[in-house]
N, C-alpha and C. Protein backbone atom coordinates (compact mmCIF):
# COMPACT_ATOMS: atom_id res chain seq x y z
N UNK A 1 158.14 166.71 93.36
CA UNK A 1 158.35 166.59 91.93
C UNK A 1 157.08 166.07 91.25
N UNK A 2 156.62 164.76 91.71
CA UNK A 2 154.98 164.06 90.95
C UNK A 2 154.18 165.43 91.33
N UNK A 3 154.22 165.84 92.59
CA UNK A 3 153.10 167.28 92.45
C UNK A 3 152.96 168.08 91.54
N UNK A 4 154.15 168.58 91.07
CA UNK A 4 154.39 169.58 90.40
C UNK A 4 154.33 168.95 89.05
N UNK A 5 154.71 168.01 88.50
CA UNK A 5 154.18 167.24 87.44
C UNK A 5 152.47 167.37 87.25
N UNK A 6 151.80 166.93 88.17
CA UNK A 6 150.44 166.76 88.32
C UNK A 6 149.65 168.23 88.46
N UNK A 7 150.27 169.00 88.38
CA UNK A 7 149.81 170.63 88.85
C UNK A 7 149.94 170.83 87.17
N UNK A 8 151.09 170.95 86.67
CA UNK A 8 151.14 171.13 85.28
C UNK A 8 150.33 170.29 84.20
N UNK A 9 150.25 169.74 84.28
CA UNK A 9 148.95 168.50 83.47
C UNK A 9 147.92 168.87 83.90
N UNK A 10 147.18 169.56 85.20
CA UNK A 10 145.96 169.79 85.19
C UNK A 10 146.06 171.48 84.76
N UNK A 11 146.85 172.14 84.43
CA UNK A 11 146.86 173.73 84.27
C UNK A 11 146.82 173.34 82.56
N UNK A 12 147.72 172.15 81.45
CA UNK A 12 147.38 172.21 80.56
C UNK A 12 145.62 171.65 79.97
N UNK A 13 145.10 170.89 80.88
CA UNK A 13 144.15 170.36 80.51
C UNK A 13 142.89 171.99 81.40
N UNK A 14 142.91 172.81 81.79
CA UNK A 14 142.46 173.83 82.20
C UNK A 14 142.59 174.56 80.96
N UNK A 15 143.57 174.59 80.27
CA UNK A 15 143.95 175.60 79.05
C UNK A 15 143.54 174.99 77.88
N UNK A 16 142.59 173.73 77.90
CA UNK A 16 142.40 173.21 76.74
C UNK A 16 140.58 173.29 76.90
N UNK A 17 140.29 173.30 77.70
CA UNK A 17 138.80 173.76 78.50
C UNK A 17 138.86 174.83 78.10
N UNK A 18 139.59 176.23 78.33
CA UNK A 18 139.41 177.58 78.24
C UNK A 18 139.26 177.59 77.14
N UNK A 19 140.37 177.15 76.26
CA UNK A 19 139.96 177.52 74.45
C UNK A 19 138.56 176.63 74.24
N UNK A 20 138.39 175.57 74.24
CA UNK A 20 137.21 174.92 74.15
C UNK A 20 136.26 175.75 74.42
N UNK A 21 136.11 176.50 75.68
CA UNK A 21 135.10 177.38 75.57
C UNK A 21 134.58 178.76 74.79
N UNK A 22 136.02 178.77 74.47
CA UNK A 22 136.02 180.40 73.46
C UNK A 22 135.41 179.99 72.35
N UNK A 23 135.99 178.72 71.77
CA UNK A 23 135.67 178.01 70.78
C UNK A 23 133.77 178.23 70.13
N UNK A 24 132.91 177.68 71.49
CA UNK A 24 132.00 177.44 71.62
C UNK A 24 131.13 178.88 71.57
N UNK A 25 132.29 179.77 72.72
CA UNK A 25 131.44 180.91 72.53
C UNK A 25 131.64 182.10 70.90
N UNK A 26 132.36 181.18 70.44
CA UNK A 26 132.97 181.96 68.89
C UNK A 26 131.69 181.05 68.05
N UNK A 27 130.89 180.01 68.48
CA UNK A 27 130.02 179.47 67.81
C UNK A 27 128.50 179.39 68.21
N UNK A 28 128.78 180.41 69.57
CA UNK A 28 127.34 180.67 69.93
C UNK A 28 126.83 182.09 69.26
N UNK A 29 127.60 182.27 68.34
CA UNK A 29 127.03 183.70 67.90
C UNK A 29 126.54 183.39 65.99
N UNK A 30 127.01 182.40 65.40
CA UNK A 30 126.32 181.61 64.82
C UNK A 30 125.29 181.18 64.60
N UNK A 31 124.60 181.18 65.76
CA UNK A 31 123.50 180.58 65.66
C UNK A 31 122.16 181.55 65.28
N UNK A 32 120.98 180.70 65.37
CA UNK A 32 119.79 181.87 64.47
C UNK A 32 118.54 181.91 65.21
N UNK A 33 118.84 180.53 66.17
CA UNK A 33 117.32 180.39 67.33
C UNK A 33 117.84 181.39 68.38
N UNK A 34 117.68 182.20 68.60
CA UNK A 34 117.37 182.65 70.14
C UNK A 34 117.94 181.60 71.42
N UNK A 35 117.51 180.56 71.16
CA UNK A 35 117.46 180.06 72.63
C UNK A 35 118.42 179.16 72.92
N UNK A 36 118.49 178.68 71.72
CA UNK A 36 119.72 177.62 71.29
C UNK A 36 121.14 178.67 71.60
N UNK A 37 121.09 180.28 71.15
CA UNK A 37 122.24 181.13 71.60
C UNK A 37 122.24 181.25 73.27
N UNK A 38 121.20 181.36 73.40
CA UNK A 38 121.22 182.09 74.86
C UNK A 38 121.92 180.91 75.61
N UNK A 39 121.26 179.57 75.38
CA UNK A 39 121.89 178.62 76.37
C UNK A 39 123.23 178.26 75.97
N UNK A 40 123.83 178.16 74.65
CA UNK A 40 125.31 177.88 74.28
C UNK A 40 125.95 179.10 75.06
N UNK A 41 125.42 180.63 75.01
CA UNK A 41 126.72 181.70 75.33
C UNK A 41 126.31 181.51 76.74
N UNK A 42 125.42 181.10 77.79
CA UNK A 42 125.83 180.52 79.15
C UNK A 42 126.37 179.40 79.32
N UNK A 43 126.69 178.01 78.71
CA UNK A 43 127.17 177.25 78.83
C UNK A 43 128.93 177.76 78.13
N UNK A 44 129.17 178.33 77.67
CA UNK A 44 130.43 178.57 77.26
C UNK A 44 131.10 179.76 78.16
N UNK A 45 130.14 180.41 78.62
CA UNK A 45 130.74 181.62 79.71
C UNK A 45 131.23 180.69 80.89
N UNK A 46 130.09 179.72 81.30
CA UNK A 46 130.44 179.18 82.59
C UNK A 46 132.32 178.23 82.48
N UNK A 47 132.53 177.63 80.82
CA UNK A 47 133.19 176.76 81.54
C UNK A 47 134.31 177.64 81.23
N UNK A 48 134.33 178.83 80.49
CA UNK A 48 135.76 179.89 80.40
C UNK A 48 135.68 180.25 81.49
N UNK A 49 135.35 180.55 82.58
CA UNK A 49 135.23 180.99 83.86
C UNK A 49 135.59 179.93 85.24
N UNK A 50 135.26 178.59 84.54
CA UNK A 50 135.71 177.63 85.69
C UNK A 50 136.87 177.15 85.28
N UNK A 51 137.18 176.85 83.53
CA UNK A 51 138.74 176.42 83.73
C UNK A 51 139.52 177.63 83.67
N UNK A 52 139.58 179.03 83.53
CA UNK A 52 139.90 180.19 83.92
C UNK A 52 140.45 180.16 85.87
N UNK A 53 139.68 180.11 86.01
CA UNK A 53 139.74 179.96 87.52
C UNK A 53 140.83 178.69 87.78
N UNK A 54 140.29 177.69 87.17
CA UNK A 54 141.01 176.45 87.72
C UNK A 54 142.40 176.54 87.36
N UNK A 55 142.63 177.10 86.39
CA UNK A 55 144.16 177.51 85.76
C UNK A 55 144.64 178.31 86.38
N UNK A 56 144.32 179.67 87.11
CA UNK A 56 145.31 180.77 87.71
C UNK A 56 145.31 179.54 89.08
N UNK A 57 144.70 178.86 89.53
CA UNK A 57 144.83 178.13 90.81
C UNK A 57 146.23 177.35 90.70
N UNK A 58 146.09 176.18 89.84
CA UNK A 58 147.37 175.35 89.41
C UNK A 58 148.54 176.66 89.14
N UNK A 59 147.97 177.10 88.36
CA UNK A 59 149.40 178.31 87.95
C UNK A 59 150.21 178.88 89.43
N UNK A 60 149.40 179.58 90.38
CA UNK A 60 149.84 179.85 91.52
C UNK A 60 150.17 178.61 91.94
N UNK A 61 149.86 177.45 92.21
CA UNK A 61 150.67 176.45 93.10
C UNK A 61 151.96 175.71 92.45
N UNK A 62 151.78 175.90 90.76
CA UNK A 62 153.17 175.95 90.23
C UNK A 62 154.47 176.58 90.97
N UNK A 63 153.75 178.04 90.94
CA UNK A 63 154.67 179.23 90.71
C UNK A 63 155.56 179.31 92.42
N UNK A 64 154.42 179.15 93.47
CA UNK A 64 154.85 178.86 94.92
C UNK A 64 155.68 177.50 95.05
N UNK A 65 155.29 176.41 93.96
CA UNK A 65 156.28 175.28 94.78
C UNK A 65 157.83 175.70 93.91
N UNK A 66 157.94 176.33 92.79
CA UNK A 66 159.12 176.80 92.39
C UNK A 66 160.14 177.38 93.17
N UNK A 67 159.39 178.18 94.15
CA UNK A 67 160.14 178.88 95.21
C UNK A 67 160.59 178.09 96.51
N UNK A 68 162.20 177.53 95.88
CA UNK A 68 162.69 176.50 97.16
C UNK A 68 163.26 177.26 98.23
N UNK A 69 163.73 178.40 98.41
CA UNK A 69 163.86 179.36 98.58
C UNK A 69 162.87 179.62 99.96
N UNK A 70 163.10 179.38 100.92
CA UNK A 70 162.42 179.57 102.33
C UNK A 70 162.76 181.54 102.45
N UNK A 71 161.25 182.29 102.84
CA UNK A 71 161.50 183.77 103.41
C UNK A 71 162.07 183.68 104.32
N UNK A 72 163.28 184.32 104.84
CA UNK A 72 163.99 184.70 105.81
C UNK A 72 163.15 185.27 107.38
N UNK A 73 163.33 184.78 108.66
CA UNK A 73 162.30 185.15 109.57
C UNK A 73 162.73 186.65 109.72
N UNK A 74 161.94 187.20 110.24
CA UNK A 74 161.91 189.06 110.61
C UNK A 74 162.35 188.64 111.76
N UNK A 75 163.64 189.47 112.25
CA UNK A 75 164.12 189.74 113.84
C UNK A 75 163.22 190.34 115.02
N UNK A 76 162.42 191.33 114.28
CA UNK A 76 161.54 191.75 115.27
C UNK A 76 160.53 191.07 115.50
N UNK A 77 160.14 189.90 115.01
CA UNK A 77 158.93 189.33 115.35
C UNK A 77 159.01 188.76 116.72
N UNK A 78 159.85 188.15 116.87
CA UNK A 78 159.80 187.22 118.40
C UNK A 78 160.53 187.89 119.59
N UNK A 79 161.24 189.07 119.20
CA UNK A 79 162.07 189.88 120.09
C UNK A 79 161.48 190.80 120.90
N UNK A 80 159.97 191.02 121.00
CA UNK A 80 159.12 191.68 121.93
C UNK A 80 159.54 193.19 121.69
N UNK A 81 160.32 193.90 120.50
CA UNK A 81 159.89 195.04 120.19
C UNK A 81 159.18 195.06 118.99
N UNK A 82 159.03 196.62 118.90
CA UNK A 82 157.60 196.89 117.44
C UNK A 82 158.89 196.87 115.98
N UNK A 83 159.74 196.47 116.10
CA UNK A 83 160.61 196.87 114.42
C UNK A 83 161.59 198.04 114.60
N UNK A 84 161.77 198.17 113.77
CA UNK A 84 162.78 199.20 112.98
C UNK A 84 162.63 200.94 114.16
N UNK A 85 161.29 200.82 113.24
CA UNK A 85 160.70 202.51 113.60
C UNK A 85 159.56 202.36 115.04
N UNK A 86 160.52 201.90 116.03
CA UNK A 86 159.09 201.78 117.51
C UNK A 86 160.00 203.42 117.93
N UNK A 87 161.00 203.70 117.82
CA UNK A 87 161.36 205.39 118.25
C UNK A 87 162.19 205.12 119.59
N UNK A 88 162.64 203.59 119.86
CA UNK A 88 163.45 203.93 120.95
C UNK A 88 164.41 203.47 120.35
């Protein structure tokens, strides 16, 4: 339960980084120096891309601890035949 608490608080603070960066890159085009753009639209690519990343991460470990729900084992795995379709 604290996990999954703590997974969600870091996926909203990931989603507040991502806009922050759009933000930035919606204000790196603003600008009129050259260089002052070039380094804002790499500094704003990088962090839409790391809290991007960091968010589908939390999101998947959300989405897996939701599932209390254990997969059922396959019969053929430990029974020393090939499955369904081995043709005998």
């Amino acid at each position: 339960m604290f996990n999954t608490v703590k997974q969600v608080a870091l996926l909203i603070i990931s989603l507040f980084f991502l806009l922050f960066g759009i933000q930035v890159l919606r204000f790196a085009y603003r600008l009129n120096d050259p260089f002052a753009f070039v380094m804002t639209f790499f500094a704003s690519n990088l962090m839409i891309l790391i809290s991007a990343a960091l968010g589908l991460g939390f999101a998947l470990k959300i989405i897996r601890a939701g599932r209390t729900e254990p997969r059922p084992p396959l019969s053929h795995r430990n029974s020393g035949d090939n499955g369904p379709g081995d043709g005998a």
